[in-house]
N, C-alpha and C. Protein backbone atom coordinates (compact mmCIF):
# COMPACT_ATOMS: atom_id res chain seq x y z
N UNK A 1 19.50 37.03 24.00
CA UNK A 1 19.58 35.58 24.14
C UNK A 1 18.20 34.99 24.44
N UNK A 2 17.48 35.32 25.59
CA UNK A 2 16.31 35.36 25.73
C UNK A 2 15.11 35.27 24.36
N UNK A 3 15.52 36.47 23.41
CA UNK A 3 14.63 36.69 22.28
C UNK A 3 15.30 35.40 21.51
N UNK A 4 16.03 34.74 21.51
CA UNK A 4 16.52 33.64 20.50
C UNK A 4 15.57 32.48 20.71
N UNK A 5 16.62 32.15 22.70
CA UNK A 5 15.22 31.10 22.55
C UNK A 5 14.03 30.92 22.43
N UNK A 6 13.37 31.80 22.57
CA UNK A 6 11.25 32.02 23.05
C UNK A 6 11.01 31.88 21.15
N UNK A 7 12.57 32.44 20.40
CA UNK A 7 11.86 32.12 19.02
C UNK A 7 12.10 30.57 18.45
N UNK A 8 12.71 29.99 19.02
CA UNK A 8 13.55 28.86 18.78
C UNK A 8 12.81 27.56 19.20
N UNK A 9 11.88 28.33 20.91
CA UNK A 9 10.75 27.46 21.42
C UNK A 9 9.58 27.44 20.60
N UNK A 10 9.05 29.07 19.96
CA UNK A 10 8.14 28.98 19.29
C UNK A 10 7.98 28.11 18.07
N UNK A 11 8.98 28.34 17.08
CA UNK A 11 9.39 27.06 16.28
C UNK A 11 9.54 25.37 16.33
N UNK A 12 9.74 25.28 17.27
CA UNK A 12 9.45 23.83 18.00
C UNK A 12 8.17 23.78 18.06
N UNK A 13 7.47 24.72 18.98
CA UNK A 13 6.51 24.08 19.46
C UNK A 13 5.25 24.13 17.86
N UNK A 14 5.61 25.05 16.97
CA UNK A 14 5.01 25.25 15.84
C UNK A 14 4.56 23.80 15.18
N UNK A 15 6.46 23.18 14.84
CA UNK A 15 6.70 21.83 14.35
C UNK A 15 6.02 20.44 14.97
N UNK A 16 5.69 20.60 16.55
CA UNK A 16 4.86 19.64 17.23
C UNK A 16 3.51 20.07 16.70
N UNK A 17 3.31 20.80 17.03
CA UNK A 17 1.79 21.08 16.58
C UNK A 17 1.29 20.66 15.35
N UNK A 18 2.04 20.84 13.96
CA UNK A 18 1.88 20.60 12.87
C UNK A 18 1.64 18.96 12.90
N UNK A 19 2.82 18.02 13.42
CA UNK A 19 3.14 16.99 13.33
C UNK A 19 2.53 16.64 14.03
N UNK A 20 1.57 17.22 15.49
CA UNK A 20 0.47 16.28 16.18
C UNK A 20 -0.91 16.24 14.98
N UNK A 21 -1.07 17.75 14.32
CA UNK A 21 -2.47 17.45 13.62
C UNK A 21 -2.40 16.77 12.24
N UNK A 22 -0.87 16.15 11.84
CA UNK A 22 -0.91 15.20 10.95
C UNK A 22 -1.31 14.01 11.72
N UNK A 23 -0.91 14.06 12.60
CA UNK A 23 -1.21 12.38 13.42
C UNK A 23 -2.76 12.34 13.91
N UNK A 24 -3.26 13.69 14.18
CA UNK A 24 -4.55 13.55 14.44
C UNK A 24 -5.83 13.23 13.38
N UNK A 25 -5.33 13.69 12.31
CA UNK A 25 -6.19 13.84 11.27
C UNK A 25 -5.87 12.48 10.13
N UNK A 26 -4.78 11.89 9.90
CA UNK A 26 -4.38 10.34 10.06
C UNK A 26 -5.22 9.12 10.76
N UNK A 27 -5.51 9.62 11.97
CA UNK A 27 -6.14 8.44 13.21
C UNK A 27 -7.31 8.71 12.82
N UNK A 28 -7.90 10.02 12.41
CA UNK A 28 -9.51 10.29 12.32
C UNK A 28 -9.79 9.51 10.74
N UNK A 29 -8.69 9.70 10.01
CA UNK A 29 -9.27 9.14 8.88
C UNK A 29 -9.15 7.57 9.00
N UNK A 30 -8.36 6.78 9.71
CA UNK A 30 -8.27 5.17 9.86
C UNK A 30 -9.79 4.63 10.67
N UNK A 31 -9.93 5.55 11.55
CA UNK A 31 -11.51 5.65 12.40
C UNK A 31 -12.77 5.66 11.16
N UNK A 32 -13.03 6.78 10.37
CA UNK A 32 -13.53 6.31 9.36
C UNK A 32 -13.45 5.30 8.81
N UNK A 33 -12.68 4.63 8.21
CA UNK A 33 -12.20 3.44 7.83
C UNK A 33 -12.85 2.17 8.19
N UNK A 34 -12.36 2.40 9.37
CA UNK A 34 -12.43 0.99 10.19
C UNK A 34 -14.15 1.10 10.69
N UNK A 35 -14.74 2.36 10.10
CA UNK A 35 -16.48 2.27 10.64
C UNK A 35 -16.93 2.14 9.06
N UNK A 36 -16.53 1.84 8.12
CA UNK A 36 -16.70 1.37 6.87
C UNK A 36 -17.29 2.80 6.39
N UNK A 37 -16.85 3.88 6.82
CA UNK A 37 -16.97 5.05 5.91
C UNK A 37 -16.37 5.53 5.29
N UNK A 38 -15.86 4.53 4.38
CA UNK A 38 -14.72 4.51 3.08
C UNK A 38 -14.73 5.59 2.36
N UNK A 39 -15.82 6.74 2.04
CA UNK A 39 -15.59 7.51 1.15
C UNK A 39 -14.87 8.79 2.05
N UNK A 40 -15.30 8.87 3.00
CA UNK A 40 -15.04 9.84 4.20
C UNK A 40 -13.75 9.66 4.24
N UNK A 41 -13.20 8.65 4.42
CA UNK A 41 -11.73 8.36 4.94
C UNK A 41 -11.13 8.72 3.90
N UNK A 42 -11.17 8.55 2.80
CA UNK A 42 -10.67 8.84 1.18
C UNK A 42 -10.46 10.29 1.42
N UNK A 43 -11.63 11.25 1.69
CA UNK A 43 -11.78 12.54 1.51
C UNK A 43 -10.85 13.26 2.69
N UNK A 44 -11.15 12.62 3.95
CA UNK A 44 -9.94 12.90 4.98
C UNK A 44 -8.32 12.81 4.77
N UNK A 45 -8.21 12.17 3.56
CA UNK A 45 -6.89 11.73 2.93
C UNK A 45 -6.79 12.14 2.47
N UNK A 46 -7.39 13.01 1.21
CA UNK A 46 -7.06 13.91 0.73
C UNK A 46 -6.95 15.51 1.06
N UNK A 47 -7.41 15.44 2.09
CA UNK A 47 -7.91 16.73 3.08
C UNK A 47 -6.06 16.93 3.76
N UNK A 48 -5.97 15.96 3.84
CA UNK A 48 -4.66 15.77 4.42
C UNK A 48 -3.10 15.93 3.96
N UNK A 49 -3.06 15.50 2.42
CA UNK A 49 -2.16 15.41 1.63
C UNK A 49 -2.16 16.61 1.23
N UNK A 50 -3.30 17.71 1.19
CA UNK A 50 -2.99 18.53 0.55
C UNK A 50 -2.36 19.78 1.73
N UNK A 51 -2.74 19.27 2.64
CA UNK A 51 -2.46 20.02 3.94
C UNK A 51 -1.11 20.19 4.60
N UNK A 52 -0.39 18.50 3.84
CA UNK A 52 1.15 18.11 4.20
C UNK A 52 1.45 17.87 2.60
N UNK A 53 2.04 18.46 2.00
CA UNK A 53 2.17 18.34 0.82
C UNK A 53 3.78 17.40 0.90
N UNK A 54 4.46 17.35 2.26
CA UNK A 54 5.66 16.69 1.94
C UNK A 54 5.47 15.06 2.57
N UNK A 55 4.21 14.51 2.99
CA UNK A 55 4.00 13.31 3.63
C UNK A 55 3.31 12.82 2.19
N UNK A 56 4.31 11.53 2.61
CA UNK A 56 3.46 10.64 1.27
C UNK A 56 2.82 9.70 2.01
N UNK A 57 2.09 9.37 3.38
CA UNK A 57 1.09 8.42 3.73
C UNK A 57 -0.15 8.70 3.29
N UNK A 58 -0.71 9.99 3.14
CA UNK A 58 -1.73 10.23 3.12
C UNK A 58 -2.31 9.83 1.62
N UNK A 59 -1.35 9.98 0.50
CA UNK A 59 -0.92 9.04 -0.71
C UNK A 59 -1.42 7.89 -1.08
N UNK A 60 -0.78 7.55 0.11
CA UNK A 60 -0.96 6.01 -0.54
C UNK A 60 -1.73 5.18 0.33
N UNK A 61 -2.38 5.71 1.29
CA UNK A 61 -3.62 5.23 1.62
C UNK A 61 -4.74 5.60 0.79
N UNK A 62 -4.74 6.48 -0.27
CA UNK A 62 -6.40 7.17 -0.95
C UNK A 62 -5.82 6.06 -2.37
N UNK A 63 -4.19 5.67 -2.80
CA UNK A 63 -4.49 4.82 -3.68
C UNK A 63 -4.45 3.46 -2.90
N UNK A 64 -4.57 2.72 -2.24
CA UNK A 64 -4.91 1.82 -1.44
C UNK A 64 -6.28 1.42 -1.16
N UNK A 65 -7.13 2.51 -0.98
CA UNK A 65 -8.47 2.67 -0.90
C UNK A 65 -9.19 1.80 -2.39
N UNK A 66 -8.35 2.89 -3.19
CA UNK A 66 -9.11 2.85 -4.21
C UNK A 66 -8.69 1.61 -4.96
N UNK A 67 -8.03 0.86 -4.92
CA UNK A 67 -7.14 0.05 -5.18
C UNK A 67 -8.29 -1.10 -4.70
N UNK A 68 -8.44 -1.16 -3.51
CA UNK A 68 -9.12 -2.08 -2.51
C UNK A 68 -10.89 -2.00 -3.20
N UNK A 69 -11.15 -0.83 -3.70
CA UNK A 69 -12.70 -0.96 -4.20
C UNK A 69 -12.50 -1.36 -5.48
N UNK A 70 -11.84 -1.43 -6.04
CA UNK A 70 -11.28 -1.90 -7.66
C UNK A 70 -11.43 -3.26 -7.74
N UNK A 71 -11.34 -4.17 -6.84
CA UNK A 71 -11.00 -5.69 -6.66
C UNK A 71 -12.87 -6.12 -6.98
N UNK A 72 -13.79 -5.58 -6.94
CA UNK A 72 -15.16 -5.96 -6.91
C UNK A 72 -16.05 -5.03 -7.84
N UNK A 73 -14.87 -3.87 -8.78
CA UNK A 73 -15.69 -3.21 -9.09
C UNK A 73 -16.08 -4.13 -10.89
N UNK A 74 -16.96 -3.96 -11.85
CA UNK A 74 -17.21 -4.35 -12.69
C UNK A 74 -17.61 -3.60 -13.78
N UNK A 75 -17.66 -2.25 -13.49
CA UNK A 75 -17.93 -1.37 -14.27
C UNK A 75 -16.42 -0.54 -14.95
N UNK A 76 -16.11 -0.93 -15.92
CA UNK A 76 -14.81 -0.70 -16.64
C UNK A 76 -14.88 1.04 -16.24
N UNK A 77 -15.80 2.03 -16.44
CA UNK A 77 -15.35 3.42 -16.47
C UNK A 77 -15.23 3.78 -15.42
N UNK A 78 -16.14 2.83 -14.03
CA UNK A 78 -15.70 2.95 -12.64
C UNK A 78 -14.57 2.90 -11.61
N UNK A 79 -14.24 1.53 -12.71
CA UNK A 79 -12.77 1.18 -12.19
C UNK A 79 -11.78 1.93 -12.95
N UNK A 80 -11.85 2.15 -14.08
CA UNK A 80 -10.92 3.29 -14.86
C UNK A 80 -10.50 4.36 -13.51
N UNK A 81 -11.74 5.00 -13.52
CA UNK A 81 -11.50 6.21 -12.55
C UNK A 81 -10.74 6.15 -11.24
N UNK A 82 -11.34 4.69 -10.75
CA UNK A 82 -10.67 4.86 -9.87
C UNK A 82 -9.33 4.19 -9.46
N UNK A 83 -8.75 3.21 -10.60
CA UNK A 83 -7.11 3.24 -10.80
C UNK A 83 -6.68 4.05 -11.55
N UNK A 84 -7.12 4.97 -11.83
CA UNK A 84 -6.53 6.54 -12.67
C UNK A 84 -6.11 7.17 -11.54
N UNK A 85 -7.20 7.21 -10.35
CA UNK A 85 -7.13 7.74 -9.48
C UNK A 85 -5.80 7.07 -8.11
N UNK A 86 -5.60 6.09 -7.93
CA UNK A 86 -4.98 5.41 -6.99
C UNK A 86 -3.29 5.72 -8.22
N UNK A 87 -3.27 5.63 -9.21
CA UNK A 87 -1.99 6.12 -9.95
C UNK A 87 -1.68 7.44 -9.57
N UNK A 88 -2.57 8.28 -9.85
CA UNK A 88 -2.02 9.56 -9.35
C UNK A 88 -1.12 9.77 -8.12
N UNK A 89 -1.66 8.94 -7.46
CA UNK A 89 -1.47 9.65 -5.22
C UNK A 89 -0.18 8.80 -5.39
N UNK A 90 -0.27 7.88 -6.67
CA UNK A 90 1.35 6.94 -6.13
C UNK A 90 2.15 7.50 -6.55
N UNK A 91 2.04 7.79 -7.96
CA UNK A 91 2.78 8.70 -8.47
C UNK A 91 3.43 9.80 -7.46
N UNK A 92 2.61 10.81 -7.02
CA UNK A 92 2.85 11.82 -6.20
C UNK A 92 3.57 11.37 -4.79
N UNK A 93 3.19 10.16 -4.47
CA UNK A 93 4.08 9.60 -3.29
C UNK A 93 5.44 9.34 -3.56
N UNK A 94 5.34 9.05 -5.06
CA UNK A 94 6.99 8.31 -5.07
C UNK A 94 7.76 9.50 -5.38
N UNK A 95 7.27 10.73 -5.46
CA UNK A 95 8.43 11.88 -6.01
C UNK A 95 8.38 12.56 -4.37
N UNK A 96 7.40 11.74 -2.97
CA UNK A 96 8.12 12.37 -2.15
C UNK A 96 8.86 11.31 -1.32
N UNK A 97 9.29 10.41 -1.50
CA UNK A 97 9.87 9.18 -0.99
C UNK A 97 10.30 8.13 -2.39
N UNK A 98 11.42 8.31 -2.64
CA UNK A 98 12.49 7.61 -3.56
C UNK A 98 12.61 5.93 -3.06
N UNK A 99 12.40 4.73 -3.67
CA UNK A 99 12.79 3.77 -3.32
C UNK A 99 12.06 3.60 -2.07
N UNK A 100 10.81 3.71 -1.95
CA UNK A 100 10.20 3.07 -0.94
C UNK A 100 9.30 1.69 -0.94
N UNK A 101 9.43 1.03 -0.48
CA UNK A 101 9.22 -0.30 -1.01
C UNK A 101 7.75 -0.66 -0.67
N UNK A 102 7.22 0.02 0.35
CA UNK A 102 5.52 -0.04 0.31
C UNK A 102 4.67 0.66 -0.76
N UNK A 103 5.40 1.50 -1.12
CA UNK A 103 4.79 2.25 -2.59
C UNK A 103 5.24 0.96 -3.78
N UNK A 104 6.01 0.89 -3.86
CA UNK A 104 6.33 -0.43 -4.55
C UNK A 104 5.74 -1.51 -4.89
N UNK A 105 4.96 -1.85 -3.50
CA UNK A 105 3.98 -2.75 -3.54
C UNK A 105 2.85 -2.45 -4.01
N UNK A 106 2.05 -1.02 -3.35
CA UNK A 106 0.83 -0.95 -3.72
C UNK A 106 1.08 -0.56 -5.35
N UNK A 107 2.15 -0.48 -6.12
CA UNK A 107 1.73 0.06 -7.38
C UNK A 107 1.82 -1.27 -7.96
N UNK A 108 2.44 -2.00 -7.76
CA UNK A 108 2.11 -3.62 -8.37
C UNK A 108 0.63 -4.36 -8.14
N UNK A 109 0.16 -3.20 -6.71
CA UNK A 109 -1.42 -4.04 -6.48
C UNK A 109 -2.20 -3.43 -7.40
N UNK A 110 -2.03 -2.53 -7.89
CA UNK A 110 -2.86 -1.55 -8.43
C UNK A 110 -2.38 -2.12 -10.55
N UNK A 111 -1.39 -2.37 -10.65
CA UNK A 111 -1.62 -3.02 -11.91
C UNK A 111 -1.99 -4.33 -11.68
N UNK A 112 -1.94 -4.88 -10.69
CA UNK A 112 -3.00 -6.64 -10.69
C UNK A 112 -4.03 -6.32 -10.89
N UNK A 113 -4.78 -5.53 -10.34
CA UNK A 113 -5.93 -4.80 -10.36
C UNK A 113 -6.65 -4.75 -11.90
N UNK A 114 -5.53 -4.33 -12.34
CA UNK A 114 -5.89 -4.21 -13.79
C UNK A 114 -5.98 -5.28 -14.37
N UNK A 115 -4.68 -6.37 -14.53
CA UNK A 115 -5.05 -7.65 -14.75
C UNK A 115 -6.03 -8.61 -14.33
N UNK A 116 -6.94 -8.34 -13.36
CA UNK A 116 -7.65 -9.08 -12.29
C UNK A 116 -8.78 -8.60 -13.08
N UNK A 117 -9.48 -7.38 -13.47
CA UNK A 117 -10.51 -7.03 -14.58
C UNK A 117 -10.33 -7.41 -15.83
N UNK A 118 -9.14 -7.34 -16.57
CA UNK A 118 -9.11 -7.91 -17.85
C UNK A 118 -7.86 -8.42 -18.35
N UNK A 119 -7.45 -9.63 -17.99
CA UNK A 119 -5.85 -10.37 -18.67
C UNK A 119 -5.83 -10.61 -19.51
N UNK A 120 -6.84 -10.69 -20.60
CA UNK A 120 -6.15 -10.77 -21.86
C UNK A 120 -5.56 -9.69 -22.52
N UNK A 121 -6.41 -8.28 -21.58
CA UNK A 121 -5.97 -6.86 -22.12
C UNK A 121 -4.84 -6.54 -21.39
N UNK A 122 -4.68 -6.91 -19.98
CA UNK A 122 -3.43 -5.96 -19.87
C UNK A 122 -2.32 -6.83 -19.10
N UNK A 123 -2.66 -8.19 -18.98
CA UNK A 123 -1.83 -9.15 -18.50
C UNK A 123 -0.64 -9.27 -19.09
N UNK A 124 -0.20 -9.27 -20.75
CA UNK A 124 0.78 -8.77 -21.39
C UNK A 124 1.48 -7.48 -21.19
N UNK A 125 0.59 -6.37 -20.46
CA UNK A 125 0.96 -4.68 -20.68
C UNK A 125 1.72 -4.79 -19.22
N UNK A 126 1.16 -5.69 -18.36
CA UNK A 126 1.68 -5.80 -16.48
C UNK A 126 2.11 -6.77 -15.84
N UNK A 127 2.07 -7.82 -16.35
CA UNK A 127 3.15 -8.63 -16.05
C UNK A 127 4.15 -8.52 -15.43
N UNK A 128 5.20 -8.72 -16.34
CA UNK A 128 6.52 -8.53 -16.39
C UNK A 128 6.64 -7.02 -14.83
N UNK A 129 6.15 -6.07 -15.33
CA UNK A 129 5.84 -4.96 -14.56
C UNK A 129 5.53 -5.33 -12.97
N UNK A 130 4.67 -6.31 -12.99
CA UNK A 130 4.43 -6.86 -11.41
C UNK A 130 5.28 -7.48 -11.02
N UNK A 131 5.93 -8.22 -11.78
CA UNK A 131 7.04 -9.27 -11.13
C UNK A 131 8.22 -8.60 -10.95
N UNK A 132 8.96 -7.15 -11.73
CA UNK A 132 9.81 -6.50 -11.37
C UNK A 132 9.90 -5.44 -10.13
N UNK A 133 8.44 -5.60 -10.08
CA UNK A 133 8.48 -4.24 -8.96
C UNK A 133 8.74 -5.04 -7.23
N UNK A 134 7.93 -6.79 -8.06
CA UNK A 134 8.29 -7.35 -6.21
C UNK A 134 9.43 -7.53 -6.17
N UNK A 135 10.35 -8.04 -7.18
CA UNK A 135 11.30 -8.20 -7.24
C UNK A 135 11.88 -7.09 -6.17
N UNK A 136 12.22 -5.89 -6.71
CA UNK A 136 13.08 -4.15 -6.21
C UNK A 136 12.55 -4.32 -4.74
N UNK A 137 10.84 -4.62 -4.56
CA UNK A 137 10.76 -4.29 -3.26
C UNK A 137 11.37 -5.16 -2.02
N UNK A 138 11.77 -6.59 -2.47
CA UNK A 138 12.22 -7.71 -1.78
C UNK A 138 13.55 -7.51 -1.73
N UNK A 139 13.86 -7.01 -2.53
CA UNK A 139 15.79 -6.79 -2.48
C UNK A 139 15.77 -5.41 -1.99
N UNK A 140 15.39 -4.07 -2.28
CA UNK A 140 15.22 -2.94 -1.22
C UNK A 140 14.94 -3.37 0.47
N UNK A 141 14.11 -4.16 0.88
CA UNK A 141 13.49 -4.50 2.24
C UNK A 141 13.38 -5.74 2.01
N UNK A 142 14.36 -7.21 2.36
CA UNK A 142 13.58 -8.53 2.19
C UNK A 142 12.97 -8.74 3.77
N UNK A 143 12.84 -7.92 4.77
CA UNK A 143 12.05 -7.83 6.39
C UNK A 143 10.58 -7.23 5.35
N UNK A 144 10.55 -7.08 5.01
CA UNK A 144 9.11 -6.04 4.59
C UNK A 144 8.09 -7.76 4.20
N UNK A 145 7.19 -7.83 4.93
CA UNK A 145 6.12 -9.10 4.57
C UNK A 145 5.21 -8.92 3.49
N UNK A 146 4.90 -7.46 3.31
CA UNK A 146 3.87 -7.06 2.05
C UNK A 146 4.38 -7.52 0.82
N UNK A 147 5.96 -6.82 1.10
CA UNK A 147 6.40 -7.47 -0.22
C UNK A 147 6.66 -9.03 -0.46
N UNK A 148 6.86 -9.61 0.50
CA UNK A 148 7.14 -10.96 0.38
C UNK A 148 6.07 -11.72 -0.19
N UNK A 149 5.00 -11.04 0.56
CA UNK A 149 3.40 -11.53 0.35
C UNK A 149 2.61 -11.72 -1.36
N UNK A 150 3.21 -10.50 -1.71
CA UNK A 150 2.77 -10.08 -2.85
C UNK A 150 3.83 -10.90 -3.97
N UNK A 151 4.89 -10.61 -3.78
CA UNK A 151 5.90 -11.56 -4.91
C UNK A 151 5.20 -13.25 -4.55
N UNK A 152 4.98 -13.52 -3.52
CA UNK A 152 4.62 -15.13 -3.28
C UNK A 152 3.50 -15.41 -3.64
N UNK A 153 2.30 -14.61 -4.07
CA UNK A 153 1.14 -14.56 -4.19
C UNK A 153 0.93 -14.30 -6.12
N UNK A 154 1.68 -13.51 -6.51
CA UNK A 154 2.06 -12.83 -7.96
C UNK A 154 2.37 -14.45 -8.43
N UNK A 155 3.62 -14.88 -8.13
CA UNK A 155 4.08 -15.74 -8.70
C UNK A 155 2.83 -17.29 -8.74
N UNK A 156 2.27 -17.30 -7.75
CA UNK A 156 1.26 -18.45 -7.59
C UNK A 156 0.59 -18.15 -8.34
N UNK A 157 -0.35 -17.02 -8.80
CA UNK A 157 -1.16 -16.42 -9.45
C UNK A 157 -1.01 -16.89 -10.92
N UNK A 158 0.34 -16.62 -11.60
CA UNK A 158 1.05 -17.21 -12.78
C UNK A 158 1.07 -18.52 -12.39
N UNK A 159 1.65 -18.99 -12.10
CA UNK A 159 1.85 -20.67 -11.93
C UNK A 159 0.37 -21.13 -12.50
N UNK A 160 -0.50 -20.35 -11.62
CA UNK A 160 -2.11 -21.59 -12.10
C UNK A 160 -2.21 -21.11 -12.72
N UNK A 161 -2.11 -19.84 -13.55
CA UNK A 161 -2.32 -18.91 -15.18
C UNK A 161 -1.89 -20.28 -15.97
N UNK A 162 -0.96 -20.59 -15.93
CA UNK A 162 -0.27 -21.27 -16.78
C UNK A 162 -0.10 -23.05 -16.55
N UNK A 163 -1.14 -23.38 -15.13
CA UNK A 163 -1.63 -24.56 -15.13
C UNK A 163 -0.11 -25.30 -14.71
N UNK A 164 1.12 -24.57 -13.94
CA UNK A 164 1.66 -25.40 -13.13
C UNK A 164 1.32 -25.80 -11.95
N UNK A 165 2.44 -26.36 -11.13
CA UNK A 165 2.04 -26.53 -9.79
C UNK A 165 2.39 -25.37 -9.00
N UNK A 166 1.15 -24.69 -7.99
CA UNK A 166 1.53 -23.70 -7.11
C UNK A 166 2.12 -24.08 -6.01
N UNK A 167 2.28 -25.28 -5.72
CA UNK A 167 2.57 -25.77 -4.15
C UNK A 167 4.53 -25.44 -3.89
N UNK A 168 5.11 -25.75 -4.70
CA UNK A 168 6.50 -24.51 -4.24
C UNK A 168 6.61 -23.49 -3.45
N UNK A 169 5.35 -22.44 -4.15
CA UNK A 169 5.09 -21.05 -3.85
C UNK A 169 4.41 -21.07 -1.73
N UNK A 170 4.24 -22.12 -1.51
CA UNK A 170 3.11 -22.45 -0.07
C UNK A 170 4.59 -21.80 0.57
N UNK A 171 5.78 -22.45 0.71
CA UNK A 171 6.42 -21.74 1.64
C UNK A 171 6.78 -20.92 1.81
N UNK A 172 6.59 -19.91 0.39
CA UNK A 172 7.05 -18.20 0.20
C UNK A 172 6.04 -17.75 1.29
N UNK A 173 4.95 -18.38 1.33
CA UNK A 173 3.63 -17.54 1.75
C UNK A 173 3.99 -17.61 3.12
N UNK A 174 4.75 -19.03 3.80
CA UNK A 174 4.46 -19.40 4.87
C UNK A 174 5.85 -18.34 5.58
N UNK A 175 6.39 -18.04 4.93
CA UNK A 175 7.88 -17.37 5.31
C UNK A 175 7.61 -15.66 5.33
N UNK A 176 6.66 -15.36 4.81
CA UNK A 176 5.80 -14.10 4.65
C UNK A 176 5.18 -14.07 6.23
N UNK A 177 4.61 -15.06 6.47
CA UNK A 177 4.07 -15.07 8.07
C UNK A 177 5.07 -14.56 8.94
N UNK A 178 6.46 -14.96 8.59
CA UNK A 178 6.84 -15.26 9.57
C UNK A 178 7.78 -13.76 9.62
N UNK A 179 7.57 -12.96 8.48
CA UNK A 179 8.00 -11.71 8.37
C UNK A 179 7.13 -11.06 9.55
N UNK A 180 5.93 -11.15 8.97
CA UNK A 180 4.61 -10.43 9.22
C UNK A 180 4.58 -10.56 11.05
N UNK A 181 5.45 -11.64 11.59
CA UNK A 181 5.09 -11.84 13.39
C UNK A 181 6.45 -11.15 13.64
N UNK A 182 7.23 -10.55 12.71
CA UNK A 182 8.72 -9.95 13.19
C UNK A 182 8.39 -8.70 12.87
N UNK A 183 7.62 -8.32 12.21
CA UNK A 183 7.40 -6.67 11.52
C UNK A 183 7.17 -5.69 12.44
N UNK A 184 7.97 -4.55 12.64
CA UNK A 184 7.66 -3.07 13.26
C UNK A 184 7.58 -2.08 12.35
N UNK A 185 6.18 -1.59 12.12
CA UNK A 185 6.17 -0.46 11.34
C UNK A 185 7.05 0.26 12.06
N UNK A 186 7.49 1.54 11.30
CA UNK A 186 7.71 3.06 11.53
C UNK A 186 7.14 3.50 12.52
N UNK A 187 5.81 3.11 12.68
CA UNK A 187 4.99 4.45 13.39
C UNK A 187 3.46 3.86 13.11
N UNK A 188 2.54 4.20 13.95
CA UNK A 188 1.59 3.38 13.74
C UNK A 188 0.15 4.19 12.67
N UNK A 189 0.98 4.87 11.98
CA UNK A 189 0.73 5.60 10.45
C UNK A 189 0.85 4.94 9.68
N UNK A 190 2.31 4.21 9.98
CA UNK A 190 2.59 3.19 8.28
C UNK A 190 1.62 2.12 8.20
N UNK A 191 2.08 1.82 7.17
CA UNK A 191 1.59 0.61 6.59
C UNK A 191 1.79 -0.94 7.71
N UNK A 192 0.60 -1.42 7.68
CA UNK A 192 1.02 -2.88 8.94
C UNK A 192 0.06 -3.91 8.03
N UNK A 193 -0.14 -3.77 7.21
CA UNK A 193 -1.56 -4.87 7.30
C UNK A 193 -1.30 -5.94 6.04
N UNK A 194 -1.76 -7.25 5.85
CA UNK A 194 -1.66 -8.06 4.98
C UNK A 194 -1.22 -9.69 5.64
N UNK A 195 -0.98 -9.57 7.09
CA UNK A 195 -0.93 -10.65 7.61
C UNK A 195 -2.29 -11.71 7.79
N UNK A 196 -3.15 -11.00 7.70
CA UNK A 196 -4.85 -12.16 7.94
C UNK A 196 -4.85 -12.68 6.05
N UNK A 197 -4.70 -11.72 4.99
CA UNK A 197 -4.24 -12.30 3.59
C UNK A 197 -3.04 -13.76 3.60
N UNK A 198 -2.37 -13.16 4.16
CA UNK A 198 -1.08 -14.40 4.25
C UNK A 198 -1.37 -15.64 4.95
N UNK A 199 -2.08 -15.09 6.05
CA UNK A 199 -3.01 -16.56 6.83
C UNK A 199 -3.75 -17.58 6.37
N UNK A 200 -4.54 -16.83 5.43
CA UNK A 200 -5.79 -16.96 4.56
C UNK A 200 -5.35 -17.77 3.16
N UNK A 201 -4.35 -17.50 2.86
CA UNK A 201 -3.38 -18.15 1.51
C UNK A 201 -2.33 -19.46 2.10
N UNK A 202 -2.48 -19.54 2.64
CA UNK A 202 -1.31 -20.20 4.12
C UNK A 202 -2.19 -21.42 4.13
N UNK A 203 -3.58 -21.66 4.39
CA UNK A 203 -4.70 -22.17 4.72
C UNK A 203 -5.38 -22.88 3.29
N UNK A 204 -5.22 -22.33 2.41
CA UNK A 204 -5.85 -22.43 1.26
C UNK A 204 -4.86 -23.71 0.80
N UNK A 205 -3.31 -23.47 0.93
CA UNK A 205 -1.99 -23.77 0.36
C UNK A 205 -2.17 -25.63 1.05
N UNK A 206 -2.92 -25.34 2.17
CA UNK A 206 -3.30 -26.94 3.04
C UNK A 206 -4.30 -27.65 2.91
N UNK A 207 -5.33 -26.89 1.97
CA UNK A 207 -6.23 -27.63 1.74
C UNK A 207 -6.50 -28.62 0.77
């Protein structure tokens, strides 16, 4: 009986251990981050994913990253690479988490992305594609603010594409806030961020 539990403890304490140096190596890579050593943090993310092959955060923070340097990049084979690259980790996230609605989002950010470099090329190919995915993620989670953010932001985006009025869209944004002051991540791993965006569009919507 003795030999059961000490193996039963060892196993536990195995499973903490594992699950503290995901959390440790998580915090070290947001620390990078947040000291603008973006490539480091990328590489810590991948250092990581391959280490937890069944966590999809580590995922979809390296396509998030890359996603996020895409918005300024101008070099078509640069940015190729690196939404080739932010597709992959989503990809690989969504076969380890089914119907998750923050993956959801970032893969709709990541084809704006594309439209945001060239709409006449792929604004027809992603469209439709962006507006279905906020769609799933708002009806999967309508508490989730990213998604709210992003469908309210998508749709404004079109509106002035097409030279209507965006001012409808001001209270999606403003109702997104009000997600964003009710929101509890998971865990302070997940995903939290897009409320200073919503502020920032909130502000714009008054001017």
């Amino acid at each position: 009986m003795k030999h059961l539990i000490l193996i039963a403890l060892l196993v536990i304490s195995g499973f903490t251990q594992a699950q503290t140096n995901f959390e440790k190596g998580m915090t070290k890579a947001f620390d990078l981050w947040q000291s603008d050593k973006i490539d480091e943090a990328e590489n810590m993310f991948e250092r990581i994913a391959k280490a937890e092959p069944k966590e999809w955060l580590p995922d979809y923070y390296i396509a998030q990253i890359n996603s996020l340097k895409s918005w300024t990049e101008k070099d078509a084979t640069v940015l190729k690479a690196q939404l080739d690259k932010a597709q992959q980790h989503i990809d690989a996230a969504m076969l380890k988490s089914e119907n998750n609605t923050e993956l959801l989002v970032i893969q709709a950010q990541v084809f704006t992305n594309w439209v945001a470099f060239d709409g006449m090329t792929y604004g027809m190919k992603y469209g439709a594609k962006i507006a279905e995915l906020y769609d799933k993620a708002t009806a999967l989670d309508p508490t989730n603010p990213r998604a709210a953010l992003g469908k309210a932001e998508w749709a404004m985006g079109s509106a002035k594409y097409f030279g209507k009025d965006t001012a409808p869209y001001c209270k999606d944004i403003e109702a997104s806030i009000e997600l964003f002051n009710t929101f509890k991540p998971e865990s302070q791993l997940h995903p939290n961020w897009g409320k200073e965006r919503a502020v920032a569009v909130a502000k714009d919507c008054k001017a």
